[in-house]
Protein backbone atom coordinates (compact mmCIF):
# COMPACT_ATOMS: atom_id res chain seq x y z
CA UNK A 1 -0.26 0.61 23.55
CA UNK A 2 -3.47 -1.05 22.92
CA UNK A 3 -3.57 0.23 19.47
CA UNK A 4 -0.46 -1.03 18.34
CA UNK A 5 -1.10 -4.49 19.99
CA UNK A 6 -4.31 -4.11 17.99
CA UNK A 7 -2.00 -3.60 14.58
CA UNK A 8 0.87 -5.96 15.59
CA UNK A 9 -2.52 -8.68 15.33
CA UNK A 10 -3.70 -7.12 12.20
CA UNK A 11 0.24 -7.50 10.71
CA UNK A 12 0.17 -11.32 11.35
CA UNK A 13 -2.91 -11.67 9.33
CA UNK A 14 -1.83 -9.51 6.38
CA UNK A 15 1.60 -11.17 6.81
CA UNK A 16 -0.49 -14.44 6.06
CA UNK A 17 -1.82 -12.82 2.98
CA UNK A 18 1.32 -11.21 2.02
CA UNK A 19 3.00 -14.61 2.35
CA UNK A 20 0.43 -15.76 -0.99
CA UNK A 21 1.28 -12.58 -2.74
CA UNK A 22 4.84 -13.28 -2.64
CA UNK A 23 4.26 -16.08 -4.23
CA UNK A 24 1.97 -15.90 -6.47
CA UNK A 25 2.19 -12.52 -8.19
CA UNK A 26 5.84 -13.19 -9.31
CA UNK A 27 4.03 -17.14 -10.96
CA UNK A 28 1.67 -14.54 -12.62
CA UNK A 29 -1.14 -16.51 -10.60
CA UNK A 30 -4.23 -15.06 -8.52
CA UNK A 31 -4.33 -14.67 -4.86
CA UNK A 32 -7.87 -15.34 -4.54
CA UNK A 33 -8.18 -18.64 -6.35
CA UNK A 34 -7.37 -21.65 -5.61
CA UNK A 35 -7.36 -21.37 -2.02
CA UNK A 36 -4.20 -21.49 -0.06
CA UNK A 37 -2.67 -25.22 -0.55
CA UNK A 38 0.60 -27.07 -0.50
CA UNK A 39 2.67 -26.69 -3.42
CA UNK A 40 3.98 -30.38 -3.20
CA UNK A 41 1.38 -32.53 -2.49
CA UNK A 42 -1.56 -29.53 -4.12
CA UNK A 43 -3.42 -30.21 -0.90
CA UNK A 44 -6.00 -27.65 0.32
CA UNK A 45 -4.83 -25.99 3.95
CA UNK A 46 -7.08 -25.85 6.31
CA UNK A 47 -8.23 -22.79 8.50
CA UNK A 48 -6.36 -24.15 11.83
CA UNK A 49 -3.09 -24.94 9.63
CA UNK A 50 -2.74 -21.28 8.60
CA UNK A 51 -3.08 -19.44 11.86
CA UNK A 52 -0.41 -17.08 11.57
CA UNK A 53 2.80 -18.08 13.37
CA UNK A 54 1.00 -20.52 15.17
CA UNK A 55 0.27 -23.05 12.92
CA UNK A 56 3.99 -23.20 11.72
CA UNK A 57 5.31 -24.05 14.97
CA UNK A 58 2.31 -26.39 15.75
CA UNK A 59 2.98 -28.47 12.33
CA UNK A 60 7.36 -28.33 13.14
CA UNK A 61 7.47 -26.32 9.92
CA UNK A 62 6.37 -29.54 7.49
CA UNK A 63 2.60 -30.01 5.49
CA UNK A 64 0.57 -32.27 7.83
CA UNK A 65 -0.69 -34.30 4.56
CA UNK A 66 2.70 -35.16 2.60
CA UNK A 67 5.20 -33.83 5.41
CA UNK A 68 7.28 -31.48 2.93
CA UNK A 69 9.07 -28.52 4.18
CA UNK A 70 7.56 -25.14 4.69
CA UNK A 71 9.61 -22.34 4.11
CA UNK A 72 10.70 -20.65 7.05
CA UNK A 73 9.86 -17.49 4.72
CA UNK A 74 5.83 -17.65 6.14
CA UNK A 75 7.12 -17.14 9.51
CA UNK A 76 9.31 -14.16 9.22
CA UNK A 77 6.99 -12.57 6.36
CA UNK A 78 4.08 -12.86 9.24
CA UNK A 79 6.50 -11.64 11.95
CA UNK A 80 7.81 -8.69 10.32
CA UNK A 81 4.81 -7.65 9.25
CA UNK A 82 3.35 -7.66 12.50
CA UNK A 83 6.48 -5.77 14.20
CA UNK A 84 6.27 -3.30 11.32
CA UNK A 85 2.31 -2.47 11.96
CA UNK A 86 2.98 -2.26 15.67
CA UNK A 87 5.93 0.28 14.89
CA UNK A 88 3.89 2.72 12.92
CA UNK A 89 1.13 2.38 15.28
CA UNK A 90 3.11 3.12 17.81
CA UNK A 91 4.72 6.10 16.08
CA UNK A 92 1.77 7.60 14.60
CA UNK A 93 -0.64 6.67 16.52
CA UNK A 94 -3.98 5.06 15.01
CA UNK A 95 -4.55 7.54 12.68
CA UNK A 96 -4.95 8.00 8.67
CA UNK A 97 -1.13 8.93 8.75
CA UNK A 98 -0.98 5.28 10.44
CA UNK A 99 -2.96 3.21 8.01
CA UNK A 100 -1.16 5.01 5.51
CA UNK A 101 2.49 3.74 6.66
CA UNK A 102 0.95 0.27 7.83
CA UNK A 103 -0.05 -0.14 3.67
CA UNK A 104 3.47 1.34 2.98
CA UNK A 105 4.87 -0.82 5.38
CA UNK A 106 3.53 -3.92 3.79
CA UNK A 107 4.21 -2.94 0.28
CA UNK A 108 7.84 -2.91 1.20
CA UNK A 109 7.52 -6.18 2.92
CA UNK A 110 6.17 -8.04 -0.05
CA UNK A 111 8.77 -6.47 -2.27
CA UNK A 112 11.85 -7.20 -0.53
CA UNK A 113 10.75 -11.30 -0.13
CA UNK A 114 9.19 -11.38 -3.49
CA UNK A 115 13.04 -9.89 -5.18
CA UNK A 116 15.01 -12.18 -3.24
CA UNK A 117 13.41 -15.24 -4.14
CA UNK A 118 12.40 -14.30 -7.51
CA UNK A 119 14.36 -10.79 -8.37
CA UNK A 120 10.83 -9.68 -9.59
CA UNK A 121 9.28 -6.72 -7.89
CA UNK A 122 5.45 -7.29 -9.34
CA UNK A 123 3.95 -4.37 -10.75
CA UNK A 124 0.78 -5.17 -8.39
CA UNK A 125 3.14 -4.18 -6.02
CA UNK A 126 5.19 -0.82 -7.29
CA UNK A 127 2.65 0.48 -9.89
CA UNK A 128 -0.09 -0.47 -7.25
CA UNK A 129 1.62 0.85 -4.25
CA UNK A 130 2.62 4.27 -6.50
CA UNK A 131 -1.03 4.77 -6.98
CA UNK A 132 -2.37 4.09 -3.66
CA UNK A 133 0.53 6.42 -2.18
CA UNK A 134 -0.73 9.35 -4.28
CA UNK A 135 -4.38 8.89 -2.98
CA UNK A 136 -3.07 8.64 0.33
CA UNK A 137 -1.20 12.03 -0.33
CA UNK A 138 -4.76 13.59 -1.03
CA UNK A 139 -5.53 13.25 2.65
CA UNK A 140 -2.11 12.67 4.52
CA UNK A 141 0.68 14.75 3.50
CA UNK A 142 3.84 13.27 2.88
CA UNK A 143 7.32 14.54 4.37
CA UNK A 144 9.13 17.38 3.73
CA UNK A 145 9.41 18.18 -0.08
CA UNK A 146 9.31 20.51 -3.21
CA UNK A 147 6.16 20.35 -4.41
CA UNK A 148 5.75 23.92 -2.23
CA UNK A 149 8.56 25.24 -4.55
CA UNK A 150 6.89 23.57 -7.64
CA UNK A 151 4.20 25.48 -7.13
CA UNK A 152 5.82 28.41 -6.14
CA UNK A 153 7.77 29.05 -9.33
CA UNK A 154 5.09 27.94 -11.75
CA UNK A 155 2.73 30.85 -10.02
CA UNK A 156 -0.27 28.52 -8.83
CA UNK A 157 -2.38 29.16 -6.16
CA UNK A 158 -3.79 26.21 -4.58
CA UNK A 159 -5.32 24.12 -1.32
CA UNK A 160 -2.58 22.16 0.93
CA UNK A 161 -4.41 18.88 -0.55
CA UNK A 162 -2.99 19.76 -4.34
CA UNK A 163 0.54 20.67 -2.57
CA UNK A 164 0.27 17.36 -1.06
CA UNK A 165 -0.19 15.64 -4.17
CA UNK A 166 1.91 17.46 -6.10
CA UNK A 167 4.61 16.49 -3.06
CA UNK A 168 3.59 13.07 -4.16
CA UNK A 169 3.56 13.28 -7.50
CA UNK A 170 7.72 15.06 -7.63
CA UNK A 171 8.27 12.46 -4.98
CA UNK A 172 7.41 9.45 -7.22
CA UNK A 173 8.95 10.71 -10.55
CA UNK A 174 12.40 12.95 -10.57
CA UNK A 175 14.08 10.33 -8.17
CA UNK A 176 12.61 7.53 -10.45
CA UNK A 177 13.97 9.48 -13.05
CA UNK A 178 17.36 9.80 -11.77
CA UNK A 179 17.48 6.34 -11.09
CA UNK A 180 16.41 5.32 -14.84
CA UNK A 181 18.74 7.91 -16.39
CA UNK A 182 21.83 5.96 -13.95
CA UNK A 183 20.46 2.67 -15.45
CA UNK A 184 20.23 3.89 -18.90
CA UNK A 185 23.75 5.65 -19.16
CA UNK A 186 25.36 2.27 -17.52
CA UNK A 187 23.69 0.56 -20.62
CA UNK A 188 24.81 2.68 -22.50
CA UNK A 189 28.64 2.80 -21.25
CA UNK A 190 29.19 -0.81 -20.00
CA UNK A 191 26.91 -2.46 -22.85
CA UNK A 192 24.85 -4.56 -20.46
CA UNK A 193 21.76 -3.99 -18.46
CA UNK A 194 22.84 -2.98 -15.06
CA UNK A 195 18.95 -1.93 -13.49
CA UNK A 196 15.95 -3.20 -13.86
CA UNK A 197 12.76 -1.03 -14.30
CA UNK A 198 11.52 -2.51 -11.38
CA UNK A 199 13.48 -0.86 -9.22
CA UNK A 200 12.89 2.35 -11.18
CA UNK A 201 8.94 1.20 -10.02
CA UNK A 202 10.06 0.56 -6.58
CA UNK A 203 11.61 4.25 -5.91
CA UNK A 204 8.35 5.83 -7.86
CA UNK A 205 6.41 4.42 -5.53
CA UNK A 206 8.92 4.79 -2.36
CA UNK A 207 8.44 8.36 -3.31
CA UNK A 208 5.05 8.65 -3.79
CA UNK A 209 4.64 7.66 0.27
CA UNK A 210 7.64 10.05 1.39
CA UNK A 211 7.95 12.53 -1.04
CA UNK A 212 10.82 13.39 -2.73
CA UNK A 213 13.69 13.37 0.16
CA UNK A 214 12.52 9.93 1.33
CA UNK A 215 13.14 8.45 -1.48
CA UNK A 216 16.23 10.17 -2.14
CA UNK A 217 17.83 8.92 1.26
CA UNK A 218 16.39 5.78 0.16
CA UNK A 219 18.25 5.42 -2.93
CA UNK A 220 21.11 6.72 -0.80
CA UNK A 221 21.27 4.33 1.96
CA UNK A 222 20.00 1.20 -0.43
CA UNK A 223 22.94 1.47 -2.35
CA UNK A 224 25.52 1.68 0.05
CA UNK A 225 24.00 -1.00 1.85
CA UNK A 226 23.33 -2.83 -1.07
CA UNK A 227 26.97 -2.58 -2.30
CA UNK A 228 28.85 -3.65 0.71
CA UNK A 229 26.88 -6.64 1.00
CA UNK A 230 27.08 -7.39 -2.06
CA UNK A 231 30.48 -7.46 -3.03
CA UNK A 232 30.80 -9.07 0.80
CA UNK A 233 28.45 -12.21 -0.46
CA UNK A 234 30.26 -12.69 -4.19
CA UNK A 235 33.42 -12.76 -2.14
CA UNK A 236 32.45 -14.95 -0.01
CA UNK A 237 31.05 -17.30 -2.37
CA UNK A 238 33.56 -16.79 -5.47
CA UNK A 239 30.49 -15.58 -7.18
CA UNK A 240 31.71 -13.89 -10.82
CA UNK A 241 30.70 -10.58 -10.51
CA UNK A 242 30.33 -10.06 -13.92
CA UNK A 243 27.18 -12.57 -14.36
CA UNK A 244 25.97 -12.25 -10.36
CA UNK A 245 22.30 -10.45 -10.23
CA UNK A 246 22.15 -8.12 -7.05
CA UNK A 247 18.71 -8.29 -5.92
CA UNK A 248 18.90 -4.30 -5.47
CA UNK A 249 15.52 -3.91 -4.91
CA UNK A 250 15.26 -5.68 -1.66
CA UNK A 251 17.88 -3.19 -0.17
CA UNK A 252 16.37 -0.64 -1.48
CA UNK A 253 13.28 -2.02 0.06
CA UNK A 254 14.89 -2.49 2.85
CA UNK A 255 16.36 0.95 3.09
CA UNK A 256 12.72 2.64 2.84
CA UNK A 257 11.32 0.30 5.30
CA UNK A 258 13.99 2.35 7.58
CA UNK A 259 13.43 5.40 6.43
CA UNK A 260 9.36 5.25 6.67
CA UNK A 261 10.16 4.14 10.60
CA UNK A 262 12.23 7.16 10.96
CA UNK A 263 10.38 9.52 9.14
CA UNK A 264 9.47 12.28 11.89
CA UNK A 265 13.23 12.02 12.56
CA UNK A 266 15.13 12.12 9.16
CA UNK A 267 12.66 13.88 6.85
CA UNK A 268 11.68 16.65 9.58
């Protein structure tokens, strides 16, 4: 328990920092510089008005210089962070397999905030997160997948660290794959762009943390999900669907955030 009290602590703080990210990244600004400041009256925050959580609730959710809204998006980013690092503490324990789905874990986080405020999904973030899920399959293997059978039928003989990354590597690119050829052949057929590649980016690096059937369960549940509430909001707005831009990566985010969580279930 003490552990995952421990990470749930941790989350709020790279909740804070995810909450710039989000941000930033999609502005094509850096994280590190300026410090953290209001974006309506440019005023630098100080240290005791971003404690995470607390601070919000202490300043009723408004800049203490110019009084303008915060957006209750700092909150939740720092609160779901937190719940998710507890949850993979708590499942794996405080191991490397852990850290591993605490980074994967915020990854997602960032990516599902960053696509429904700005439907970008920074390459920082899925290009980034692909490559730091591959070194992380060098020492922590990911779930159940084919790069065994790779192996097998192309006659190599190697450690269970290359297996891993080859696990990785299938993981990241024949779902991606998939999901680029669907993308391309809807261009193709309807005449319009129906997927971005940053989704394409997203599942790459969805499957470079859960190999190959985590990412296809991913894709899976995202775009059932995904569909229903879609065509639920556009109803219930009058939305043209036609023109409306699904912000498919956050349910596919979404999705994998689920997925990760119930890894030693669903990808056993």
């Amino acid at each position: 328990m003490i552990p995952a009290l421990l990470a749930f602590l941790w989350g709020l703080l790279i909740g804070s920092f995810l909450n710039v990210c989000i941000y930033r990244w999609p502005r094509d600004l850096s994280v590190v510089r300026p410090r953290s400041h209001c974006p309506s009256c440019e005023k630098t925050i100080a240290w005791y008005d971003n404690i995470p959580l607390v601070s919000y609730a202490v300043l009723g959710g408004k800049c203490r210089h110019c009084g303008a809204p915060i957006s209750l998006r700092y909150p939740v980013v720092e609160l779901l962070t937190a719940i998710v690092f507890f949850a993979f503490i708590w499942i794996f324990g405080p191991t490397l397999a852990g850290l591993k789905m605490c980074v994967f874990g915020a990854i997602l986080v960032a990516l599902i905030f960053t696509d429904v405020e700005e439907l970008i999904l920074p390459d920082e973030l899925t290009l980034g997160g692909t490559v730091a899920g591959l070194v992380f399959a060098f020492f922590v293997p990911v779930p159940e997948s084919i790069g065994g059978f790779v192996l097998l039928i192309t006659g190599m003989d190697t450690s269970p660290r290359v297996q891993w990354v080859v696990d990785a590597v299938v993981g990241a690119a024949v779902p991606a794959f998939v999901l680029w050829f669907a993308g391309w052949l809807y261009l193709r057929i309807r005449r319009k762009e129906g997927l971005g590649l940053g989704d394409v980016k997203l599942i790459a690096m969805v499957g470079s943390f859960l190999g190959f059937s985590g990412a296809l369960y991913t894709l899976i549940l995202g775009s059932i999900v995904g569909s229903v509430i879609g065509y639920g909001y556009i109803r219930f707005t009058g939305k043209d669907p036609s023109t409306y831009e699904l912000p498919f990566g956050t349910f596919l985010g979404a999705a994998a955030l689920l997925i990760g969580l119930a890894a030693r279930v669903v990808l056993a």
